[in-house]
C-alpha atoms as a PDB file:
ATOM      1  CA  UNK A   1      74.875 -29.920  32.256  1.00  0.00           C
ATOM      2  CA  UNK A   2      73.456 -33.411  32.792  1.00  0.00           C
ATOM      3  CA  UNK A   3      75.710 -36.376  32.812  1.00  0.00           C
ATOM      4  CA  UNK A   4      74.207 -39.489  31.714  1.00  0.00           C
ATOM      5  CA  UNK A   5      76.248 -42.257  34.062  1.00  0.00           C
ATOM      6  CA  UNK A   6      75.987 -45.446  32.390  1.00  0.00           C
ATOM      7  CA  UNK A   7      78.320 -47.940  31.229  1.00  0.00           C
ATOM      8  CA  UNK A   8      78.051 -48.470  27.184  1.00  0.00           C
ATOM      9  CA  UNK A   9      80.804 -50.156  26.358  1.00  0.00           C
ATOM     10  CA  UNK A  10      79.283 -54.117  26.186  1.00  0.00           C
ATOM     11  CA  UNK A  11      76.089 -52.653  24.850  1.00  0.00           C
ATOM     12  CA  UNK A  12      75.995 -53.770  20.726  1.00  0.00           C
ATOM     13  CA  UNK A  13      76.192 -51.156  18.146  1.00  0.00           C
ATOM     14  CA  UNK A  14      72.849 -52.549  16.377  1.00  0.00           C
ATOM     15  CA  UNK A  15      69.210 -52.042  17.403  1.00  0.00           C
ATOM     16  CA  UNK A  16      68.742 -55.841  16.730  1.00  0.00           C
ATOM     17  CA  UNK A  17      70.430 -58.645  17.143  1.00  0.00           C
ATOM     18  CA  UNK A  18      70.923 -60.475  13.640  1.00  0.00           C
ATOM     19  CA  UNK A  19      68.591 -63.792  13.416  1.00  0.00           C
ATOM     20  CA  UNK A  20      70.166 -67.085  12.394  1.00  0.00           C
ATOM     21  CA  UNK A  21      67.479 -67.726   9.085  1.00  0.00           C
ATOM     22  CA  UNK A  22      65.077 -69.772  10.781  1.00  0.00           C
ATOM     23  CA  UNK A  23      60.921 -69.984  12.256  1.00  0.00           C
ATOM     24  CA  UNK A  24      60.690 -68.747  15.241  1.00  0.00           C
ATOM     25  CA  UNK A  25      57.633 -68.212  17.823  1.00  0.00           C
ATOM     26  CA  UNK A  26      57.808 -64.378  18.906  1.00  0.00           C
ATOM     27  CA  UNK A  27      55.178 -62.690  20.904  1.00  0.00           C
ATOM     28  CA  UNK A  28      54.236 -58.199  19.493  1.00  0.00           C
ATOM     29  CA  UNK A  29      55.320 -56.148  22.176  1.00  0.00           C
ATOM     30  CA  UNK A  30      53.841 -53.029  22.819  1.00  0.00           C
ATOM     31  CA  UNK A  31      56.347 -50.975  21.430  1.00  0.00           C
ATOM     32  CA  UNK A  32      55.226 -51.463  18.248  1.00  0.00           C
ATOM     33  CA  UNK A  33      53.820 -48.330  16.259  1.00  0.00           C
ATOM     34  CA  UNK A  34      52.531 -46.652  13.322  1.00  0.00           C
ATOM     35  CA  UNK A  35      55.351 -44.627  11.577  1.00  0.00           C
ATOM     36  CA  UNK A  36      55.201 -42.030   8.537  1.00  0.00           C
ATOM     37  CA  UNK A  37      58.058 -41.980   6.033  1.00  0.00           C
ATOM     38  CA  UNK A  38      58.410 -40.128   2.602  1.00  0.00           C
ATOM     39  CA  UNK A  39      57.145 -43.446   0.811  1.00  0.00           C
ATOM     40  CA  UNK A  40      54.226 -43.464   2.854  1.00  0.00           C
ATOM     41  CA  UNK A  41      52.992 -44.743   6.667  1.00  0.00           C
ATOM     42  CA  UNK A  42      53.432 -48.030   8.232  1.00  0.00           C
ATOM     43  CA  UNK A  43      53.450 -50.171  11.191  1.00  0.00           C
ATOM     44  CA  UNK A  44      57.106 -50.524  12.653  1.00  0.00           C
ATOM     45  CA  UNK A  45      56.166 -54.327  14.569  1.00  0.00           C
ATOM     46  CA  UNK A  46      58.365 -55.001  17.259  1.00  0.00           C
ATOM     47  CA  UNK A  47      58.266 -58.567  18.661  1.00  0.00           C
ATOM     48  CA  UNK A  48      60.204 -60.676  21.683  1.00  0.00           C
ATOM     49  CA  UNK A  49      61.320 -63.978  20.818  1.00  0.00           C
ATOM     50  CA  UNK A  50      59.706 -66.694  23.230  1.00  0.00           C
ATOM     51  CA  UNK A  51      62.406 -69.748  22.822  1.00  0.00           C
ATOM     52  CA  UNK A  52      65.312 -71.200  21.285  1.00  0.00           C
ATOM     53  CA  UNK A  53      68.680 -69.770  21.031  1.00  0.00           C
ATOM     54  CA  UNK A  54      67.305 -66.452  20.467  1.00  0.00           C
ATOM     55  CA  UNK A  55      64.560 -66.237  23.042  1.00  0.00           C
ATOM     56  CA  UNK A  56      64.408 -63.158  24.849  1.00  0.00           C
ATOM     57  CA  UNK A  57      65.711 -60.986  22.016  1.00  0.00           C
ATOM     58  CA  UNK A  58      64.051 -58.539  20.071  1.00  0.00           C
ATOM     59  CA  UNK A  59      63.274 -58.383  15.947  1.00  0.00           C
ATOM     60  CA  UNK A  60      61.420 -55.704  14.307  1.00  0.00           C
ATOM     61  CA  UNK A  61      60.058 -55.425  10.424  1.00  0.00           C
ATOM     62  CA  UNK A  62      58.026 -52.803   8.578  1.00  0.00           C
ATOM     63  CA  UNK A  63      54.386 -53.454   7.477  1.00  0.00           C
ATOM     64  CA  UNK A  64      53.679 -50.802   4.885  1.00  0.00           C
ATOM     65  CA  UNK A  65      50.271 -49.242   4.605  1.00  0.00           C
ATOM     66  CA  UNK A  66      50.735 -48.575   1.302  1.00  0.00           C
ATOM     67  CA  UNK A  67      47.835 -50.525  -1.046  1.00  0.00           C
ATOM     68  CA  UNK A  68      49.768 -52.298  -3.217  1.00  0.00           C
ATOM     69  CA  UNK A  69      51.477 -53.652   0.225  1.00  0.00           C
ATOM     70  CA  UNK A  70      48.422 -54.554   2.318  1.00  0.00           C
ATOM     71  CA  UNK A  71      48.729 -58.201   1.590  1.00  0.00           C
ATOM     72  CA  UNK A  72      51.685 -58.440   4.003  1.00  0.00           C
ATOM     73  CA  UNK A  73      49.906 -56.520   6.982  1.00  0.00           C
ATOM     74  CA  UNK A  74      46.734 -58.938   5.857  1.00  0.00           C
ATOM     75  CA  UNK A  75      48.909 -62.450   6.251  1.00  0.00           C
ATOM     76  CA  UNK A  76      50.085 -61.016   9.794  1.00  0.00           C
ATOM     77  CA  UNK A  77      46.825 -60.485  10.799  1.00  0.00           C
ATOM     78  CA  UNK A  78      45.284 -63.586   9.371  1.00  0.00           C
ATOM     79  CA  UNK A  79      48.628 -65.927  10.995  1.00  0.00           C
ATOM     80  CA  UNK A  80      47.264 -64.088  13.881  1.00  0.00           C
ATOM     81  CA  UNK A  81      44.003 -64.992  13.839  1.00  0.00           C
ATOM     82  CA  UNK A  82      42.996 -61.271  14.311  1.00  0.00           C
ATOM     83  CA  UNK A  83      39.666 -59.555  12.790  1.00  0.00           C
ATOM     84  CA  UNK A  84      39.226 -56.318  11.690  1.00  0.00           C
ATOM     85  CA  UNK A  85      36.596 -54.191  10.093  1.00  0.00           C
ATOM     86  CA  UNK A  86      35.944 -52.142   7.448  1.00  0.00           C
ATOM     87  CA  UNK A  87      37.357 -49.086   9.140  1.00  0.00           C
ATOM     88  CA  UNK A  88      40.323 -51.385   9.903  1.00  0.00           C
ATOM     89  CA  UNK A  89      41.491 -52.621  13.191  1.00  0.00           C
ATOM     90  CA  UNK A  90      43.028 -50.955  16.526  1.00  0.00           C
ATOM     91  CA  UNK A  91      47.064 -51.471  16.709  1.00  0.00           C
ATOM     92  CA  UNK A  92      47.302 -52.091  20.378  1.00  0.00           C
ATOM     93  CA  UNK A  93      44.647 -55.816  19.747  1.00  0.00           C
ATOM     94  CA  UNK A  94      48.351 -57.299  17.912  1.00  0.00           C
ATOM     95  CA  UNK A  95      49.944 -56.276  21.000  1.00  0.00           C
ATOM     96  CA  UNK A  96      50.955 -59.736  23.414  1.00  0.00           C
ATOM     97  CA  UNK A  97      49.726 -61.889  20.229  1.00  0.00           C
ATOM     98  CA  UNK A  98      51.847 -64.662  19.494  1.00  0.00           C
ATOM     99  CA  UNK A  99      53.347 -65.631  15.999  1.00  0.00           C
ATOM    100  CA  UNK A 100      55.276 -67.839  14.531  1.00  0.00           C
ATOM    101  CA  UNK A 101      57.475 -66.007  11.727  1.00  0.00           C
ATOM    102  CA  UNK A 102      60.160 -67.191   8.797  1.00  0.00           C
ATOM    103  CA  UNK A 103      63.118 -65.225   9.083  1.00  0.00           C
ATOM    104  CA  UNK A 104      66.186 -64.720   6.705  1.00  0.00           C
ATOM    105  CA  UNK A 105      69.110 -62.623   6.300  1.00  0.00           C
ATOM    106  CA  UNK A 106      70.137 -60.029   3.464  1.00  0.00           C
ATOM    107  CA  UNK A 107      72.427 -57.867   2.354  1.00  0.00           C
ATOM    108  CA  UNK A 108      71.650 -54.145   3.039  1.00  0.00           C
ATOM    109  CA  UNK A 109      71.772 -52.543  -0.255  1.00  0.00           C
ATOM    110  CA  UNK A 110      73.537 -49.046   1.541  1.00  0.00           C
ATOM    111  CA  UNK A 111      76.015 -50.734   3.604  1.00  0.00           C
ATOM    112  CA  UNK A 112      77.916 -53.572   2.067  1.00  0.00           C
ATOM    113  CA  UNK A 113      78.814 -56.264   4.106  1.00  0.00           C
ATOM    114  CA  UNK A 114      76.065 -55.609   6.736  1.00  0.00           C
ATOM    115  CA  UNK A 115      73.160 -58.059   7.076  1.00  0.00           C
ATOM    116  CA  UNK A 116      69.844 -57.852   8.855  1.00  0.00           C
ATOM    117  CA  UNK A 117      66.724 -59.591   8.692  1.00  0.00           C
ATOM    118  CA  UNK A 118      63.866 -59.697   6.606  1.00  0.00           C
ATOM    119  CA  UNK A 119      60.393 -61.464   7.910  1.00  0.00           C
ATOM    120  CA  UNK A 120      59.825 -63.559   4.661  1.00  0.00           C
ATOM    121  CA  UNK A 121      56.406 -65.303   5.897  1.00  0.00           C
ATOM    122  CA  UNK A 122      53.577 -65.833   9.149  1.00  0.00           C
ATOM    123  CA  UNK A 123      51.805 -68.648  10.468  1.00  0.00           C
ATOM    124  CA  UNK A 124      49.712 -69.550  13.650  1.00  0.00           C
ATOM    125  CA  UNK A 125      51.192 -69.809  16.895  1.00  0.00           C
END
């Protein structure tokens, strides 16, 4: 067998860092990707934060593909500044973009007493 030697004790148990609700300037990172759930496919967005308190740290959010849901991957894009076509638009052009984006807090419905962030609106860098 393998062993894996590295030290996880000081590592957090979350993925992400929970956000103080506030704007912040983030920049996509390339890790970013299109995922496919049950409910349908969408873009998991994955984006460094470029100053304050939280710079350095990584946020994600979900844009669903879904139609009735396309007005959230639209107001990204627009914030953006970003074209597209109508056969859409290549994921890897929103990598290294910069964005400003409101962020706030909520409960999660499955696990009470745990927060984690929802991206509530965009706007130019």
């Amino acid at each position: 067998m393998t062993r894996i030697n590295v030290k996880l004790d000081d590592i957090p148990d979350t993925a992400f860092e929970l956000f103080p609700d506030a704007t912040y300037l983030v920049t996509i990172q390339s890790s970013s990707k299109l995922k496919k759930s049950e409910e349908g496919a969408y873009i998991m967005v994955i984006a460094k934060c470029d100053e304050g308190d939280m710079e350095g740290k990584l946020i994600g959010w979900n844009c669903s593909l879904l139609p009735q849901a396309l007005w959230n991957l639209k107001n990204m894009l627009l914030a953006m500044g970003m074209e597209w076509d109508e056969d859409g638009f290549e994921l890897e052009d929103i990598f290294d973009e910069q964005i400003m984006i409101d962020v706030s807090s909520r409960e999660y419905p499955e696990k009470s007493g745990e927060y984690r962030n929802q991206v509530d609106s965009y706007h130019s860098a």
